[in-house]
Protein backbone atom coordinates (compact mmCIF):
# COMPACT_ATOMS: atom_id res chain seq x y z
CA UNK A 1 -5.25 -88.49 123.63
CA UNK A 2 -2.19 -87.60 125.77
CA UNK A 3 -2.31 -84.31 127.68
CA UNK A 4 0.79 -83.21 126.31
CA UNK A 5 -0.44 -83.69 122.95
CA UNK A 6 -3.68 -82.26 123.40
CA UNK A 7 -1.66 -78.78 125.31
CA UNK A 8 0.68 -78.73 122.18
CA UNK A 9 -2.24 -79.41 120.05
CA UNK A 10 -4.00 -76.38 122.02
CA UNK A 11 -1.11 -73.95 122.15
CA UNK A 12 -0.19 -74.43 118.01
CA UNK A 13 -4.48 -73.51 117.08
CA UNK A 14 -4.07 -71.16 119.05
CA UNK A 15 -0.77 -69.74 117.97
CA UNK A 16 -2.56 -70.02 114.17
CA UNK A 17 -5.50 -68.26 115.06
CA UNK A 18 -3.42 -65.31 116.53
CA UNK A 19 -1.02 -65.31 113.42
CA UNK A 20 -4.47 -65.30 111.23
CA UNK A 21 -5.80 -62.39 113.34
CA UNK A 22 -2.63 -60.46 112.79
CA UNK A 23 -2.28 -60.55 109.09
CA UNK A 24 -5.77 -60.02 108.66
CA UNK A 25 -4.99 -56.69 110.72
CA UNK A 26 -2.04 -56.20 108.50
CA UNK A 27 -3.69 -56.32 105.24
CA UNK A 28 -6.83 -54.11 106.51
CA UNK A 29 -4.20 -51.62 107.42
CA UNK A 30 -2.60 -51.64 103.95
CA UNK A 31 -6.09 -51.24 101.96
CA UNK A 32 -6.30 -47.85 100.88
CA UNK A 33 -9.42 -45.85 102.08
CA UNK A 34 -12.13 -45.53 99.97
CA UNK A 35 -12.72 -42.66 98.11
CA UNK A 36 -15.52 -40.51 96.84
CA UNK A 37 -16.13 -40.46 93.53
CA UNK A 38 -14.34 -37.57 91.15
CA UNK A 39 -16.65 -35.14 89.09
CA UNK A 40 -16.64 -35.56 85.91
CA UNK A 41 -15.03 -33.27 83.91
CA UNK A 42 -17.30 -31.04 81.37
CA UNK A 43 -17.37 -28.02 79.67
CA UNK A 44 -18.50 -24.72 81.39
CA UNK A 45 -19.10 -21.59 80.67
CA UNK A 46 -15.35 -20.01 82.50
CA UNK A 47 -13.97 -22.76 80.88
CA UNK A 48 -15.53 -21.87 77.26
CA UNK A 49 -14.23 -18.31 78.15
CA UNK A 50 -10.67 -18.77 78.87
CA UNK A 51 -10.05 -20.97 75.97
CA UNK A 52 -8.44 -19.34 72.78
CA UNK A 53 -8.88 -20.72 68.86
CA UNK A 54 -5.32 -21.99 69.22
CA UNK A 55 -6.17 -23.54 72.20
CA UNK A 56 -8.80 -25.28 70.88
CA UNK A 57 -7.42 -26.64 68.05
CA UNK A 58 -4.71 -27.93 70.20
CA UNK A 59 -7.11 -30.09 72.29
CA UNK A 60 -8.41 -31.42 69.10
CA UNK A 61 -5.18 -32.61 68.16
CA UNK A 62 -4.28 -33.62 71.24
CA UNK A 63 -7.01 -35.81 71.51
CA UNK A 64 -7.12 -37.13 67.61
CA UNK A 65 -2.96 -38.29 68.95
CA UNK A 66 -4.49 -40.11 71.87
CA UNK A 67 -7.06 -42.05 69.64
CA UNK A 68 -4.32 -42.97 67.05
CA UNK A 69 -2.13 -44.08 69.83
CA UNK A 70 -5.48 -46.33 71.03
CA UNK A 71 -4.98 -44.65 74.11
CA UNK A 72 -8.50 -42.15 74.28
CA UNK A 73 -9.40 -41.09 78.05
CA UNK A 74 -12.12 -43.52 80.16
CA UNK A 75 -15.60 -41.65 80.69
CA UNK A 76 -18.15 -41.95 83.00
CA UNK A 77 -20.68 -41.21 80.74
CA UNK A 78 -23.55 -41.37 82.84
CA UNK A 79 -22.13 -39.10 85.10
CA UNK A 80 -20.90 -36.42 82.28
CA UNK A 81 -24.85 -36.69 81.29
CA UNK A 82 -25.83 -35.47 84.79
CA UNK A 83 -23.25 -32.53 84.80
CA UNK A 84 -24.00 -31.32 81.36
CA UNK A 85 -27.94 -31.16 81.95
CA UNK A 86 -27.92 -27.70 82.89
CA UNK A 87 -26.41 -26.29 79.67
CA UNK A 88 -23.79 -26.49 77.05
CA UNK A 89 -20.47 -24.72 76.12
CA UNK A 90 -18.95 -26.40 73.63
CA UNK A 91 -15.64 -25.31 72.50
CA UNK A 92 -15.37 -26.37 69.15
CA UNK A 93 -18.15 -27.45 66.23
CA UNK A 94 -16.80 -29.77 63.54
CA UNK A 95 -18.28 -29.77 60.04
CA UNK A 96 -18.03 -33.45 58.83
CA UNK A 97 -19.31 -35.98 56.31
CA UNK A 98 -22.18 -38.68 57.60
CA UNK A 99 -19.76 -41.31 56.66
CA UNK A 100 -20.14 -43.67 59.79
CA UNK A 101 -16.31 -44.34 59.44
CA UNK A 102 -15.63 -40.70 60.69
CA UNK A 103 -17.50 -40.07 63.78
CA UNK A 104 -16.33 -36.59 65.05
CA UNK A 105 -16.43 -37.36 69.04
CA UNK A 106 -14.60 -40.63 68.89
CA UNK A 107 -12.01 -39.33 66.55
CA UNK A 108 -11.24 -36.32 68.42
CA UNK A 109 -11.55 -38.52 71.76
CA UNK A 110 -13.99 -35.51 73.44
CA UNK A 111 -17.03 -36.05 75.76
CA UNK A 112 -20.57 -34.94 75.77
CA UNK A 113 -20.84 -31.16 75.76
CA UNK A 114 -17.61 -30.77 74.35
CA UNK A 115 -18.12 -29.92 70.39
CA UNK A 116 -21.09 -29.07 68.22
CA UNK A 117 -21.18 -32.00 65.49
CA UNK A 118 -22.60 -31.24 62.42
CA UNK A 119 -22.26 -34.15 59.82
CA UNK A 120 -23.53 -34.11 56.36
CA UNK A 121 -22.64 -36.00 53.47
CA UNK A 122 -19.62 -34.68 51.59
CA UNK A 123 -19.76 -32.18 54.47
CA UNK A 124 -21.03 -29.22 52.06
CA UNK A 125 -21.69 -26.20 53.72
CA UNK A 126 -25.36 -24.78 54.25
CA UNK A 127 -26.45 -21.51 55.67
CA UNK A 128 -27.99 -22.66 58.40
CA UNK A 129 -25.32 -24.53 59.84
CA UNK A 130 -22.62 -22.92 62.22
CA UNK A 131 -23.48 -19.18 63.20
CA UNK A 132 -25.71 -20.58 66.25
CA UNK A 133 -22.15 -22.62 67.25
CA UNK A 134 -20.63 -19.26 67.25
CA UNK A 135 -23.52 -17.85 68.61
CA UNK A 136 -23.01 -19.86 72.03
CA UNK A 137 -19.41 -19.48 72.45
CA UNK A 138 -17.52 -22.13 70.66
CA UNK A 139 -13.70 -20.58 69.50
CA UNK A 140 -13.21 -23.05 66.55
CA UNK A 141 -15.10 -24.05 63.23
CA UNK A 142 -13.31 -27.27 61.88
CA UNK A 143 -14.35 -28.74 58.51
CA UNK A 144 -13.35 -32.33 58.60
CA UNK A 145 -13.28 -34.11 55.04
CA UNK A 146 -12.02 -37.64 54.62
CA UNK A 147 -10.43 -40.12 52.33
CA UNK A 148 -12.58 -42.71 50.24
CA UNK A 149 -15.52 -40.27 50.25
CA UNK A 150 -18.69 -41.74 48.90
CA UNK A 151 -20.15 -38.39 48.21
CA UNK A 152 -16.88 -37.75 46.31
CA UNK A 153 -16.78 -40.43 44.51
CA UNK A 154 -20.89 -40.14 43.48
CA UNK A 155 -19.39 -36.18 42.24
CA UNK A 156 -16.97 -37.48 40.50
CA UNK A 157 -19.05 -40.00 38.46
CA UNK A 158 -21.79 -37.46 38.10
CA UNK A 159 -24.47 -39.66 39.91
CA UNK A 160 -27.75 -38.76 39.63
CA UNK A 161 -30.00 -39.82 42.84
CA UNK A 162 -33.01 -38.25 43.77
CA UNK A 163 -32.20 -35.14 45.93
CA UNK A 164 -29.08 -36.66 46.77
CA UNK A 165 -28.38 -35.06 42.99
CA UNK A 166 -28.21 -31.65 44.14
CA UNK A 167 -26.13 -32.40 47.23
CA UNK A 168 -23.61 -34.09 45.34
CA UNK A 169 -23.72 -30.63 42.83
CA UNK A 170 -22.40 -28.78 45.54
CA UNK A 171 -19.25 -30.82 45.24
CA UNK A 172 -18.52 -30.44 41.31
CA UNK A 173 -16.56 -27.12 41.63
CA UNK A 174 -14.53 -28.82 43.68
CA UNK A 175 -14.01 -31.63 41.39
CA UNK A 176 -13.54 -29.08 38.01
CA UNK A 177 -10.62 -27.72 40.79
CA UNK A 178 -8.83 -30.71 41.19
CA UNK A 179 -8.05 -31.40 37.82
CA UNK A 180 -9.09 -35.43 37.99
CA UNK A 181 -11.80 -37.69 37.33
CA UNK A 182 -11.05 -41.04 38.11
CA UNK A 183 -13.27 -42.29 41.48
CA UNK A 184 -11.34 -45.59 41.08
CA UNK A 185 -8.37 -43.59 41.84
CA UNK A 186 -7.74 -43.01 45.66
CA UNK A 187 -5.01 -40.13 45.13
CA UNK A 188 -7.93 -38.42 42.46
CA UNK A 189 -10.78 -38.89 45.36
CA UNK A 190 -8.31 -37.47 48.28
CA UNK A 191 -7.42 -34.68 46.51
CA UNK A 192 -11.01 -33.95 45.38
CA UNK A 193 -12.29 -34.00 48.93
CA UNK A 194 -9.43 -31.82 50.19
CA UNK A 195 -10.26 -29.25 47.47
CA UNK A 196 -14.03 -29.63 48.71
CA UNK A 197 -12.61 -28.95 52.28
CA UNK A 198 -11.24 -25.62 51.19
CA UNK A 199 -13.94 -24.85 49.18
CA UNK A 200 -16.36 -25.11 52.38
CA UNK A 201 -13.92 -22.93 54.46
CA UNK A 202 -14.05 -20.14 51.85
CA UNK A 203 -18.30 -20.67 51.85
CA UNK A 204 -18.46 -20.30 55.56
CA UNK A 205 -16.45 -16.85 55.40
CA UNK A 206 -18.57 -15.58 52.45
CA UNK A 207 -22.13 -17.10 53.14
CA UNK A 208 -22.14 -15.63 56.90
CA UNK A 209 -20.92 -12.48 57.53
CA UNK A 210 -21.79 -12.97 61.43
CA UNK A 211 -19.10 -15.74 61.32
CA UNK A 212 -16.95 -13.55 59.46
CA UNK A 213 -16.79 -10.87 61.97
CA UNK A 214 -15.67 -13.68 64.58
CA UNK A 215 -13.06 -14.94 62.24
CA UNK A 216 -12.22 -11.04 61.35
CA UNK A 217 -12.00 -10.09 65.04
CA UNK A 218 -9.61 -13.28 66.03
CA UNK A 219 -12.56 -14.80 68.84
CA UNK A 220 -13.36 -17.46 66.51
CA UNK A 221 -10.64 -19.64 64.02
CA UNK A 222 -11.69 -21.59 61.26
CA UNK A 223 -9.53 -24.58 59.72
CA UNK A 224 -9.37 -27.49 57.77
CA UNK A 225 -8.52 -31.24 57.84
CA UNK A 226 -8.25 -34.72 56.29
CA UNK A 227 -9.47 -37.76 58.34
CA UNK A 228 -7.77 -41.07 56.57
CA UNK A 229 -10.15 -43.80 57.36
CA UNK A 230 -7.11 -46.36 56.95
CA UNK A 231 -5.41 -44.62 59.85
CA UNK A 232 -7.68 -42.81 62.49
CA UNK A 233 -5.11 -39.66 61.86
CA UNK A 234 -6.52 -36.14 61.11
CA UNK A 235 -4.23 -33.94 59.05
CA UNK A 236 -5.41 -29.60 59.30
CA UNK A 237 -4.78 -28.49 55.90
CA UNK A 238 -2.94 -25.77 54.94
CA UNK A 239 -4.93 -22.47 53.22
């Protein structure tokens, strides 16, 4: 080969290895640095503390919007296990039915730690149930009923299951209340189960008067709601 055609040969490598070099440099520089890895955020005790009732009922709803909207926050949950293995301060406990359609975290979009769950079908009220929520802090008792009920509909019709029989009895004032009959009849079941949803917000005032002094006293709020399976929404009902 030529000299002059190795040089040029020689001087344009090198001239590509020196433009390679310097937008390799280039792009390094624009990389952002890494960073460490955020805590995860969890419920604690100050935290528990400064939140009001209304305040927690407004997180509830805030979150029910994002989960709606399909937009519900991204968890680390491993890391959210770590942080809350010290303790819990929940700031909210939810009454609701076993139905696997309503789950209460997902539906409120909250993390571990974040609210007592108690589901049970029809979500009838027993003694047992809520005073140890209040007991460790939480400022809001929610009883969460929902649309196309099975343990509505098996009140309705008067089923009569092994001791599913006397669960489902707990639910038959609330079905001589609403006036209907039909479990064929979505509008009868709805308004059945929100009459059953009232009905457990008067129990938990009158069965517990440990709760009662909470509620009395304004450290503790207790509501209502309606979770429409069709939808994802939860509507608080009016008492």
């Amino acid at each position: 080969m030529p000299a002059e055609r190795r040089d040029g040969s020689t001087r344009r490598s090198a001239s590509a290895v020196v433009l390679c070099l310097a937008l390799g440099a280039r792009v390094a520089t624009a990389e952002p640095p890494a960073t460490a890895a955020s805590k995860p955020e969890v419920q604690t005790r100050e935290s528990q503390a400064a939140m009001t009732p209304s305040q927690a009922l407004d997180r509830l709803k805030a979150g029910n919007a994002r989960f709606v909207a399909n937009a519900s926050r991204r968890r680390d949950w491993s890391a959210k296990v770590v942080a809350t293995t010290a303790g819990q301060f929940p700031f909210a406990a939810v009454l609701g039915c076993m139905d696997s359609r309503a789950p209460v975290e997902i539906v409120f979009d909250q993390g571990i730690g974040d609210v007592f769950a108690v589901r049970v079908g029809g979500n009838v009220v027993n003694d047992d149930e809520l005073e140890y929520a209040v007991k460790v802090g939480t400022k809001l008792i929610v009883v969460l009923g929902h649309t196309s009920c099975g343990a509505v509909k098996g009140a309705i019709d008067g089923v009569q299951l092994g001791n599913l029989t006397g669960l489902l009895a707990k639910i038959h004032p609330a079905v001589e209340a609403a006036h209907c009959s039909d479990s064929k009849d979505a509008g009868c079941v709805t308004k059945v189960a929100e009459e059953n949803v009232r009905q457990s917000v008067r129990a938990i005032r009158e069965r517990s008067p440990y709760v009662a002094k909470h509620l009395d006293d304004g450290t503790v709020a207790l509501v209502g709601g309606m979770y429409d399976v069709a939808t994802g929404r939860v509507t608080f009902l009016d008492h």
